[in-house]
Protein backbone atom coordinates (compact mmCIF):
# COMPACT_ATOMS: atom_id res chain seq x y z
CA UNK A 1 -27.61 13.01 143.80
CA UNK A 2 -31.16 11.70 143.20
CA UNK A 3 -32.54 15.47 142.18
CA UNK A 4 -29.79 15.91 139.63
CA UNK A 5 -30.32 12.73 137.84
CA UNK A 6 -33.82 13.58 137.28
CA UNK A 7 -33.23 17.22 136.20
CA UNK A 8 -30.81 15.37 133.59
CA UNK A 9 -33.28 12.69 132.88
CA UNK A 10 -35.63 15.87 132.29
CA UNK A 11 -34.03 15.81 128.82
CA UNK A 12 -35.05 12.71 127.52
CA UNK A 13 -39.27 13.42 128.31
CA UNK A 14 -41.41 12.70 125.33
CA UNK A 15 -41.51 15.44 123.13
CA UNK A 16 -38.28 17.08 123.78
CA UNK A 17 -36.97 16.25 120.28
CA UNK A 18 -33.64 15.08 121.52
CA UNK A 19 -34.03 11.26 122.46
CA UNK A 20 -33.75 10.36 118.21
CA UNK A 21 -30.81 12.02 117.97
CA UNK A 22 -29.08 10.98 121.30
CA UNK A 23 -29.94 7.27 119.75
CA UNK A 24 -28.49 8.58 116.54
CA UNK A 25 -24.99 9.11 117.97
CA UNK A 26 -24.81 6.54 119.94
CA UNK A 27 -25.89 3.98 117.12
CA UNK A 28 -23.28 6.01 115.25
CA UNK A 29 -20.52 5.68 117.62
CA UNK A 30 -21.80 1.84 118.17
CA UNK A 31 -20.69 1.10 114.59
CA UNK A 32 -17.27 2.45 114.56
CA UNK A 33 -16.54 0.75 117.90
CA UNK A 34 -17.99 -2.48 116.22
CA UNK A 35 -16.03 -2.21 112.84
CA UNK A 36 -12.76 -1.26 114.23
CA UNK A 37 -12.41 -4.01 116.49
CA UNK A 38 -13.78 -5.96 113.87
CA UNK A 39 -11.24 -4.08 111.50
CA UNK A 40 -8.35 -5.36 112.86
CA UNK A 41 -9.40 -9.16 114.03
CA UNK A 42 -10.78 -10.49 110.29
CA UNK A 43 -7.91 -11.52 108.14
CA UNK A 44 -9.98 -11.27 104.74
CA UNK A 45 -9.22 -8.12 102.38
CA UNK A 46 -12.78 -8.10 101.66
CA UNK A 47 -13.69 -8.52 105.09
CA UNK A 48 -11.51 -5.95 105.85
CA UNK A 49 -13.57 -3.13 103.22
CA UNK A 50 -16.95 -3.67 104.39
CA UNK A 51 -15.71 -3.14 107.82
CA UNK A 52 -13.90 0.33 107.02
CA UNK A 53 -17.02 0.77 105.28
CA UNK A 54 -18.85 0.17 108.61
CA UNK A 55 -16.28 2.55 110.37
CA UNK A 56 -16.94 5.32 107.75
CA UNK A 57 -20.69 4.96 108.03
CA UNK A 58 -20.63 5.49 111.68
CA UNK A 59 -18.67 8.21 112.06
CA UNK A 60 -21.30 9.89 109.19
CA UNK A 61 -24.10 8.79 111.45
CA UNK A 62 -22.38 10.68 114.51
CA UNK A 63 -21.27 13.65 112.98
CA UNK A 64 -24.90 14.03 111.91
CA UNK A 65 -26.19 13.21 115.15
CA UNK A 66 -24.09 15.53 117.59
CA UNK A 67 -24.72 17.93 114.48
CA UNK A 68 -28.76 18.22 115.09
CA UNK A 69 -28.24 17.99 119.04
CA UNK A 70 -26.16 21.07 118.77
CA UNK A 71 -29.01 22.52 116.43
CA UNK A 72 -31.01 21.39 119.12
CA UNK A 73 -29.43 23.58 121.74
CA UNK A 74 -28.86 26.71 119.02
CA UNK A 75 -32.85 26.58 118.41
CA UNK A 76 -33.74 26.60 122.08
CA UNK A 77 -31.40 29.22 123.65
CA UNK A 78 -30.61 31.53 120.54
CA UNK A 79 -33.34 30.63 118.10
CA UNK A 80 -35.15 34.08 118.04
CA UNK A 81 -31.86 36.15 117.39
CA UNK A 82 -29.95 33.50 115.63
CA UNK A 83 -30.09 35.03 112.57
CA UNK A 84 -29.06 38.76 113.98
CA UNK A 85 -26.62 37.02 115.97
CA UNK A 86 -25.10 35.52 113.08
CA UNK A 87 -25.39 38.81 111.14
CA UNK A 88 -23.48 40.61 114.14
CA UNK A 89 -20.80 38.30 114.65
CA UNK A 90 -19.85 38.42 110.53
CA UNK A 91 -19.75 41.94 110.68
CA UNK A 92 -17.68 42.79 113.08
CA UNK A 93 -15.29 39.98 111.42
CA UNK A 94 -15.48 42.24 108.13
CA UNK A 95 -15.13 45.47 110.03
CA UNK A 96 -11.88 44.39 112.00
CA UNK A 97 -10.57 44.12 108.27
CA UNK A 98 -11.08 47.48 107.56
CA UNK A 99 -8.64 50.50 107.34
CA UNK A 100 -7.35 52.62 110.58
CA UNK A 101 -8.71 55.75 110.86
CA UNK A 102 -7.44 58.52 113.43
CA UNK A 103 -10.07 61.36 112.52
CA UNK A 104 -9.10 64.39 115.01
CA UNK A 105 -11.07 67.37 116.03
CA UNK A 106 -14.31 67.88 118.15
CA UNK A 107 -17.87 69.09 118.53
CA UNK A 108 -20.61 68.19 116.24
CA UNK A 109 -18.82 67.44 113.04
CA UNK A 110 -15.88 65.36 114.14
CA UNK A 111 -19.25 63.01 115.73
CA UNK A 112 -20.55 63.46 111.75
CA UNK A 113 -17.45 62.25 110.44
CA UNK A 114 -17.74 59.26 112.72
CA UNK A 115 -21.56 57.88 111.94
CA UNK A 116 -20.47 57.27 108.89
CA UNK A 117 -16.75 55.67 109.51
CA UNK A 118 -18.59 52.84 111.95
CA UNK A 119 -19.98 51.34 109.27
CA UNK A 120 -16.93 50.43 106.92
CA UNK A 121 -14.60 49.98 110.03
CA UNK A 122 -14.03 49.38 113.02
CA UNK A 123 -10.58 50.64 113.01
CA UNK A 124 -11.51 54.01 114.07
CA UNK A 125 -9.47 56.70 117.25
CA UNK A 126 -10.90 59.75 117.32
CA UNK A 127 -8.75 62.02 118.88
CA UNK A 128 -10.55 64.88 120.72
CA UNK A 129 -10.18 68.17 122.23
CA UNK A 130 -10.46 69.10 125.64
CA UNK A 131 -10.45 72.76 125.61
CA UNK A 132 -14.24 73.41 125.64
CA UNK A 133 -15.28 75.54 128.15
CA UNK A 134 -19.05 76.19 127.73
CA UNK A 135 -22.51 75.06 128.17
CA UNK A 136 -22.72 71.69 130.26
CA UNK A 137 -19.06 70.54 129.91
CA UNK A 138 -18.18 73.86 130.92
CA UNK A 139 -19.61 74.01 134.59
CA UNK A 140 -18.87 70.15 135.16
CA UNK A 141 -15.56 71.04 134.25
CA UNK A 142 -15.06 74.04 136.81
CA UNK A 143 -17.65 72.24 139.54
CA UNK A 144 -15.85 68.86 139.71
CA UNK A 145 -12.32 70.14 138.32
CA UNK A 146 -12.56 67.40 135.46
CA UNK A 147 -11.54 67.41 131.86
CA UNK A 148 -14.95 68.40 129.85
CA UNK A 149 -16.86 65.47 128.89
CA UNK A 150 -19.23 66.82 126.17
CA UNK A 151 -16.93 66.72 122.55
CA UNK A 152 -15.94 62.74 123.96
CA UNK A 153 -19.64 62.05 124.62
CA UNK A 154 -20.88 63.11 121.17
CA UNK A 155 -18.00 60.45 119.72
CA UNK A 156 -18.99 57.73 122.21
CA UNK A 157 -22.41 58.03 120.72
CA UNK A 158 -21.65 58.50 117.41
CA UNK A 159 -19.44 55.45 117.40
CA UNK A 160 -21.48 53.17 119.29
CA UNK A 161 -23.26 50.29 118.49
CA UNK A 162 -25.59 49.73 121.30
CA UNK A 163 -29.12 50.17 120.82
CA UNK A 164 -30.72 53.45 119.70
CA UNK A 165 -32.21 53.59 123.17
CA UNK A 166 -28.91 53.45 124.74
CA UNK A 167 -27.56 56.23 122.16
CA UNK A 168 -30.42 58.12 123.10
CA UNK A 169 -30.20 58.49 126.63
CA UNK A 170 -26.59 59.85 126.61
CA UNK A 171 -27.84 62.26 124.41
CA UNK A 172 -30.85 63.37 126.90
CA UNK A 173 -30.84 66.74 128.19
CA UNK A 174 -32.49 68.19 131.42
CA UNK A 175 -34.92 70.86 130.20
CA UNK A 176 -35.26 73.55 132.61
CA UNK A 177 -36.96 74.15 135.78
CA UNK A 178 -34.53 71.25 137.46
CA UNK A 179 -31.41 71.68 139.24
CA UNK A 180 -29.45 69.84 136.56
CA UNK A 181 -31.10 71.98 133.63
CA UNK A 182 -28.58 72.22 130.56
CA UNK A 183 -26.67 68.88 131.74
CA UNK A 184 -27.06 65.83 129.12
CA UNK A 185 -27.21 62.54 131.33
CA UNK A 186 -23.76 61.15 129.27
CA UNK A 187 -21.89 64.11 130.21
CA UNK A 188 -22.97 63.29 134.13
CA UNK A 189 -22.57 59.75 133.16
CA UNK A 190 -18.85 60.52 132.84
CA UNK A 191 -18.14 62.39 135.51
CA UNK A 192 -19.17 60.18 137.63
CA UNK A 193 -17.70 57.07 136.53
CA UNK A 194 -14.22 59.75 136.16
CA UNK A 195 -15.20 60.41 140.41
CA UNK A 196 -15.57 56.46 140.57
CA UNK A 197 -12.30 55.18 138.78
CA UNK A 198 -10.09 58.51 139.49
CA UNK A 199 -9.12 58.62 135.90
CA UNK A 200 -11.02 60.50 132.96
CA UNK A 201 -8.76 57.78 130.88
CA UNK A 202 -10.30 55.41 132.48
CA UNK A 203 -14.04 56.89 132.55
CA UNK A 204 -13.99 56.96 128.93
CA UNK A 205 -12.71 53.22 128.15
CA UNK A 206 -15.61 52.19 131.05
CA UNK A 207 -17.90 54.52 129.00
CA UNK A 208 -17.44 52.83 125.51
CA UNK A 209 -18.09 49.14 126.68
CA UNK A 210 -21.50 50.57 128.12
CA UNK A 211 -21.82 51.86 124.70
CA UNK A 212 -20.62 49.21 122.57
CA UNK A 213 -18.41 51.43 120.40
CA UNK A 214 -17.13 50.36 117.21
CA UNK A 215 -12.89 52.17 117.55
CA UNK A 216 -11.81 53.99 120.39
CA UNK A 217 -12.05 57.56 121.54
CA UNK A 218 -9.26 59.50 123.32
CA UNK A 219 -8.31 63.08 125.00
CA UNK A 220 -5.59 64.84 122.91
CA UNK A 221 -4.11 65.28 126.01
CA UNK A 222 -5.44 64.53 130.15
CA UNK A 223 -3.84 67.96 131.02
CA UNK A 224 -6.48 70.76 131.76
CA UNK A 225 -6.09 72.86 129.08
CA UNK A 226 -7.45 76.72 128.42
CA UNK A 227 -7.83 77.94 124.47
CA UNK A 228 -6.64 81.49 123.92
CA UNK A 229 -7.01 83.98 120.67
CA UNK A 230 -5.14 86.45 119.79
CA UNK A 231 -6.72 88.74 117.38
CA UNK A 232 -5.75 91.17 114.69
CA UNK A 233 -6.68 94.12 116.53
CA UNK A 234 -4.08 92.95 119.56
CA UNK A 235 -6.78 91.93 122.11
CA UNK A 236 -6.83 88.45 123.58
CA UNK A 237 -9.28 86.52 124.28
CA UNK A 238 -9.64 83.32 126.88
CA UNK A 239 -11.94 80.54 126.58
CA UNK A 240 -12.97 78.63 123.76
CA UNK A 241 -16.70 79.74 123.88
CA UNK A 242 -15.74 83.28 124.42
CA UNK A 243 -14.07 83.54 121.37
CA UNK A 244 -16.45 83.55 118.83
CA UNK A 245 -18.56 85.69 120.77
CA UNK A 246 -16.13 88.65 120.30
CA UNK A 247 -16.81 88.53 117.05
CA UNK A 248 -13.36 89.72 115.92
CA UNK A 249 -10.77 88.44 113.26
CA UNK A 250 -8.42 86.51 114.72
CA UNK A 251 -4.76 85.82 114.54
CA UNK A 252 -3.55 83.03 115.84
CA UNK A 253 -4.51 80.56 118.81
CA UNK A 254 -2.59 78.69 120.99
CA UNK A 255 -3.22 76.14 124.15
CA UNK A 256 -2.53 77.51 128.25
CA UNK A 257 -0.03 75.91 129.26
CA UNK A 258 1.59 75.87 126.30
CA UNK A 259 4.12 72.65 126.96
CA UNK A 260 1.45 70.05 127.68
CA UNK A 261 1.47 66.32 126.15
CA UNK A 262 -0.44 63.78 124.28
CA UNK A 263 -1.74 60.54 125.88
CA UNK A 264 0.81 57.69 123.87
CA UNK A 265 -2.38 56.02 123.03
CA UNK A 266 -2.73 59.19 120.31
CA UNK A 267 0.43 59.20 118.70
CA UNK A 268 0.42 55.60 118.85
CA UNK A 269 -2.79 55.13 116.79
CA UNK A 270 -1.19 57.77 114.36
CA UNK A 271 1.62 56.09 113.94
CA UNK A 272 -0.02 53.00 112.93
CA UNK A 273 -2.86 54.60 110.61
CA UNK A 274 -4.04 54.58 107.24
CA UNK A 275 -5.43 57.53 106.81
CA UNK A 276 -5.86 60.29 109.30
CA UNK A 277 -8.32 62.94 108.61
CA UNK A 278 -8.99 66.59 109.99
CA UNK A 279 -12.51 68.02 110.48
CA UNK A 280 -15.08 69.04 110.05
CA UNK A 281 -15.45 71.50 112.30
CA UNK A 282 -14.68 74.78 113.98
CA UNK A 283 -10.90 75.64 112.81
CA UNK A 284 -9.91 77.18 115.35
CA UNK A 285 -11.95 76.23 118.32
CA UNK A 286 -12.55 71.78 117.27
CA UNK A 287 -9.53 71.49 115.43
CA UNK A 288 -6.39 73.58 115.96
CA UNK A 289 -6.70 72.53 119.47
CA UNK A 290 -5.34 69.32 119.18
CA UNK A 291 -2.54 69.90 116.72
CA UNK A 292 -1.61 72.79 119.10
CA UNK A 293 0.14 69.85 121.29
CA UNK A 294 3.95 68.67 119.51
CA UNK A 295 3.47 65.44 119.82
CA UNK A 296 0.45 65.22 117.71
CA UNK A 297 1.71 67.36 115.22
CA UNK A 298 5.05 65.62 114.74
CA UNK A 299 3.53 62.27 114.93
CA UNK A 300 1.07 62.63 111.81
CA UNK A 301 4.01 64.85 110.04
CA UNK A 302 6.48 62.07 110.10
CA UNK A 303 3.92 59.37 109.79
CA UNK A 304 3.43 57.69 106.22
CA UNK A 305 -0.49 57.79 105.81
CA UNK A 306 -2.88 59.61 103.92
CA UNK A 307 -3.68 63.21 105.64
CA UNK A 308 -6.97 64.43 104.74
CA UNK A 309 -8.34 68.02 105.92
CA UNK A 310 -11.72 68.39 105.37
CA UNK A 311 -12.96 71.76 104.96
CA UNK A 312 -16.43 73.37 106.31
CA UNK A 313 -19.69 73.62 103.95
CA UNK A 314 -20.12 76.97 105.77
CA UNK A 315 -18.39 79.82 107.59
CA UNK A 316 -18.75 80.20 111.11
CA UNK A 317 -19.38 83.41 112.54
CA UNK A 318 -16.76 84.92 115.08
CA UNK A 319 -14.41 82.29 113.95
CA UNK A 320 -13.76 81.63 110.00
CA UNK A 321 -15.52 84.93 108.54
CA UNK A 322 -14.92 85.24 104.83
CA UNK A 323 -12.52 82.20 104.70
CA UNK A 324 -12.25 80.69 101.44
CA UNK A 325 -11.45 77.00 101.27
CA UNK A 326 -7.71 77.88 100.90
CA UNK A 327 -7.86 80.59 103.90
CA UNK A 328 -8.93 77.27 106.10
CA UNK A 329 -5.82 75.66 104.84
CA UNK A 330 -3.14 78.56 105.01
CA UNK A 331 -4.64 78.83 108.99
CA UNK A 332 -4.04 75.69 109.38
CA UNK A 333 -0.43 75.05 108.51
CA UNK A 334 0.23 78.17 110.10
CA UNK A 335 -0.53 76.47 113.59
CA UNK A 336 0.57 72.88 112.90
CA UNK A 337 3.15 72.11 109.99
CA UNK A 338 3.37 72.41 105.99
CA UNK A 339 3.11 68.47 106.31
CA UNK A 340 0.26 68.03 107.92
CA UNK A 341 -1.48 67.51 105.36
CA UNK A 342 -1.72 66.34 101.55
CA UNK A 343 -5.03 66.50 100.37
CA UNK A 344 -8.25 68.36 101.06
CA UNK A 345 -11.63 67.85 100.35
CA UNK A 346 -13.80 70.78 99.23
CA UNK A 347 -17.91 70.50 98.79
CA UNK A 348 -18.80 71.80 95.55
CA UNK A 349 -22.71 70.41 96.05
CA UNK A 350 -25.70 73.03 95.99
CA UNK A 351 -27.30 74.22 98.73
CA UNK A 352 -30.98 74.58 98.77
CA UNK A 353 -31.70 78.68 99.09
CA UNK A 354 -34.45 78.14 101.53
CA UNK A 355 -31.58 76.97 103.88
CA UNK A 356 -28.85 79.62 102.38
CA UNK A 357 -31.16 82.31 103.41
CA UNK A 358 -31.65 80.80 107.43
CA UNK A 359 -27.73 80.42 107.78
CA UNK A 360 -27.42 84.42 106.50
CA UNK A 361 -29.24 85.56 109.24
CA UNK A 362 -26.76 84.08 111.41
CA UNK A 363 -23.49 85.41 108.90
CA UNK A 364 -22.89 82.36 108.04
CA UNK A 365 -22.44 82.06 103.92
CA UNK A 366 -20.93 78.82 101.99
CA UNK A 367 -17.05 78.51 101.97
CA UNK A 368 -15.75 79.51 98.50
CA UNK A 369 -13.92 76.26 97.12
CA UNK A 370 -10.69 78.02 95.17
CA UNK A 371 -9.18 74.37 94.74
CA UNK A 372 -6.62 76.39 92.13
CA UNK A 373 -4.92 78.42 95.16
CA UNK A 374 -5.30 74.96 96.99
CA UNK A 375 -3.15 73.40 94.62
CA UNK A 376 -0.31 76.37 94.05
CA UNK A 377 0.11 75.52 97.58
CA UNK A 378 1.00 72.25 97.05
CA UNK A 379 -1.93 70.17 97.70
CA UNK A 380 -4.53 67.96 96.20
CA UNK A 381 -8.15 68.86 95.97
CA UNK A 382 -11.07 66.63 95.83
CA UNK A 383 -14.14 68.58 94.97
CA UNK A 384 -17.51 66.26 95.92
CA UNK A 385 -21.11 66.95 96.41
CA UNK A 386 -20.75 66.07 99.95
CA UNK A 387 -23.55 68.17 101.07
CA UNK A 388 -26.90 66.86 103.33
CA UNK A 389 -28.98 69.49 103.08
CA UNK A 390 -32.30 68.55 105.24
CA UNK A 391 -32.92 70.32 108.30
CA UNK A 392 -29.64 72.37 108.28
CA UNK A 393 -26.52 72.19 105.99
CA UNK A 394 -24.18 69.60 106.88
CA UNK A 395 -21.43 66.66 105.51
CA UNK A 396 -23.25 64.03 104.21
CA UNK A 397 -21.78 61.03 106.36
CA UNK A 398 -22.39 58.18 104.38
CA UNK A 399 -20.87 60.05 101.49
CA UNK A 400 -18.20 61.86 103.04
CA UNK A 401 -16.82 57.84 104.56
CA UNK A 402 -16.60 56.22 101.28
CA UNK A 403 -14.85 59.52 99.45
CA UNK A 404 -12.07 59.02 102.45
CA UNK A 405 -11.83 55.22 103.13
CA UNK A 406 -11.07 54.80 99.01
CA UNK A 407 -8.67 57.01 99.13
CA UNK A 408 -7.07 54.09 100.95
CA UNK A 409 -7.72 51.63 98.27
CA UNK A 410 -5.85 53.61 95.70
CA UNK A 411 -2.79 52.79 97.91
C-alpha cells in the first residue's frame, strides 16, 4: 500500500511538469463547486451573474487544465511518432472512404495492379488463382499437399502496409547451395501457418495482419485445382507452367475438376463492388483461371459495377503470340461470358527501343491496340500511356490506379 503511493506520488517530483496543471484543474473545478453552491443560495440577480460567471470561468480553467495533462501524457509516451501517428490514423479514415475494388487474376501483374490501388483505398479483394504449379509454389504444393502460396504472397506484399523490411523478407529467396534453394521465406511462411491453423483460409487472413494489408486477399476457390490447354493442333497439355513451354497456339483452357466452387467471400465482395477489374497478366494462365469457376463468372455478370479488362503492354510467348488487343478480348469472352466485361484499357504509350529489342529476343513484341475492332464488339476503349518503362516494360501503377478508380467518379 505504502510502495504504490509513492510510485503515484512519483508524479508530482519537481520537474515533472505536471504539478501546475494538476493545481490548474483543481483550482478550476474549485470554482465551479464554489459558484454553484453559491449560485443557487444568493437571492440577488446580480449576485446571481457574477456567480455563473464564476461557474463558466472554472469550467474554462479545467478544460484547459485536464487539456495540457493529457498533452502531458501524449508528449511522453507518443511524442516521437505523434505526428506519423496522427498521419496514419487520418489516412486510413480517408482510405476506408474509398471505392471497392475486386481486381482478379495472379502472378506479377495482378501484385502491379495492387501497389498502386493501396494508396487511394483500402477497399481492395483481390481474387487469386490457385492453379500454379511451378517453381517454389509448385513443390510446396505437391510436398505438403497445400494450395500454392506464391500468386497470394506477391498480393499480401503488394498490399501491405507494414514496413519495407517486413515486405522484404516475404519476398526473400534462398539462393542455392541450401536445402530450401528456390523457396521465398513468405511462401514457407504460409505453409506453415496453413500446417498450424489447418486452413489455407485461415493462413492467409493470419498472414495479412502480420503484414498489415490495406483490403483483403482470397483463393478463387480452396479446391486443388490443375490448369489444362487444349491446343489447335489437338494436343493437351497439363499444368499451368507446362503450357507455355510447349510453345503451341492454343485453344481453349479449362480447370481439373471442372465443377469446383468459389469461397462466398469472392462472390460476396463482387457483389458489393464498384468496380472490378481484370489483369494484367497472363490470359490464359493468371486470369482465365479464375473466371473458369461459375460462380465467379455469374457473380460479376449479373453484378451492377464497372468491369474493366486490362490488356498486356506485351505478348507473352507460348501463351498470347500475335494477339492483338482485341484477340485478348475475343479469348476472353470465349471462356467467361459476353458480360464480363464493358470496357478495356489499351496502352498506347512508347516503348523505349533499347527495351523493345531485349523483349524480341524472348518473342515477346507490344500488343497491337485495334480499339476500332474493340468497339464493333461492343465495348469501350480507353487508350492511356500507361507504360513504366525502366528496367523492363510494365503498367505504370500509380497511373494505371487513378485511370480505374475515376472511372468510378463518373458514376
Amino acid at each position: 500500500m505504502k510502495i504504490n503511493l509513492i510510485r503515484k506520488l512519483k508524479w508530482l517530483y519537481p520537474g515533472m511538469g505536471i504539478k501546475r496543471w494538476i493545481i490548474f484543474s483543481a483550482f478550476g473545478l474549485f470554482l465551479v463547486a464554489v459558484g454553484s453552491m453559491k449560485f443557487q443560495a444568493d437571492i440577488y440577480f446580480i449576485v446571481k451573474i457574477l456567480d455563473f460567471i464564476v461557474i463558466i470561468s472554472g469550467f474554462i480553467i479545467l478544460a484547459l487544465g485536464i487539456i495540457k495533462i493529457i498533452r502531458f501524457f501524449i508528449n511522453v509516451f507518443l511524442s516521437p511518432r505523434e505526428k506519423e501517428i496522427f498521419d496514419i490514423i487520418y489516412q486510413r479514415k480517408l482510405l476506408e472512404r474509398g471505392p471497392k475494388v475486386v481486381a482478379i487474376g495472379g502472378g506479377s501483374g495482378l501484385a502491379v495492379l495492387l501497389e498502386g490501388l493501396k494508396e487511394y483505398t483500402s477497399n481492395v479483394t483481390a481474387i487469386v488463382t490457385v492453379a500454379d504449379d511451378g517453381g517454389s509454389s509448385g513443390r510446396l504444393r505437391e510436398q505438403f499437399d497445400i494450395l500454392p502460396p506464391g500468386d497470394i504472397r506477391n498480393c499480401l506484399v503488394a498490399l501491405a502496409d507494414a514496413p519495407q523490411l517486413m515486405r522484404e523478407l516475404f519476398q526473400f529467396r534462398f539462393s542455392k547451395g541450401s536445402d530450401l534453394e528456390g523457396h521465398s521465406f513468405g511462401n514457407l511462411f504460409i505453409t506453415v501457418m496453413t500446417q498450424l491453423t489447418g486452413d489455407f483460409e485461415k493462413a492467409i487472413k493470419e498472414s495479412s495482419k502480420v503484414l498489415a494489408i490495406r483490403g483483403q486477399v482470397i483463393p478463387s476457390t480452396l479446391s486443388k485445382v490443375s490448369l489444362v490447354a487444349q491446343h489447335k493442333d489437338g494436343s493437351i497439355t497439363e499444368g499451368e507452367a507446362q503450357i507455355p513451354m510447349k510453345n503451341k497456339p492454343i485453344q481453349r483452357v479449362y480447370l481439373r475438376p471442372a465443377d469446383v466452387t468459389s469461397i462466398p467471400d469472392a462472390t460476396k465482395a463482387i457483389k458489393e463492388a464498384n468496380i472490378i477489374v481484370m489483369g494484367p497478366g497472363s490470359l490464359y494462365t493468371s486470369i482465365i483461371p479464375n473466371l473458369l469457376i461459375k460462380e465467379i463468372t455469374e457473380a460479376i455478370v449479373n453484378v451492377d459495377a464497372i468491369k474493366v479488362y486490362v490488356c498486356n503492354i506485351m505478348t507473352q510467348p507460348g501463351e498470347t503470340d500475335g494477339y492483338s488487343a482485341s484477340d485478348h478480348v475475343r479469348v476472353l469472352i470465349e471462356h467467361a461470358h459476353r458480360r464480363i466485361i464493358n470496357y478495356c484499357v489499351v496502352n498506347v504509350g512508347k516503348i523505349p527501343q533499347v527495351l523493345l529489342d531485349r523483349y524480341h529476343k524472348d518473342n515477346s513484341y507490344p500488343v497491337v491496340a485495334d480499339s476500332r475492332k474493340i468497339r464493333s464488339m461492343g465495348y469501350r476503349v480507353i487508350e492511356e500511356d500507361i507504360v513504366d518503362p525502366k528496367d523492363y516494360i510494365r503498367h505504370d501503377t500509380d497511373k494505371l490506379a487513378r485511370l480505374l478508380l475515376g472511372l468510378t467518379e463518373e458514376i
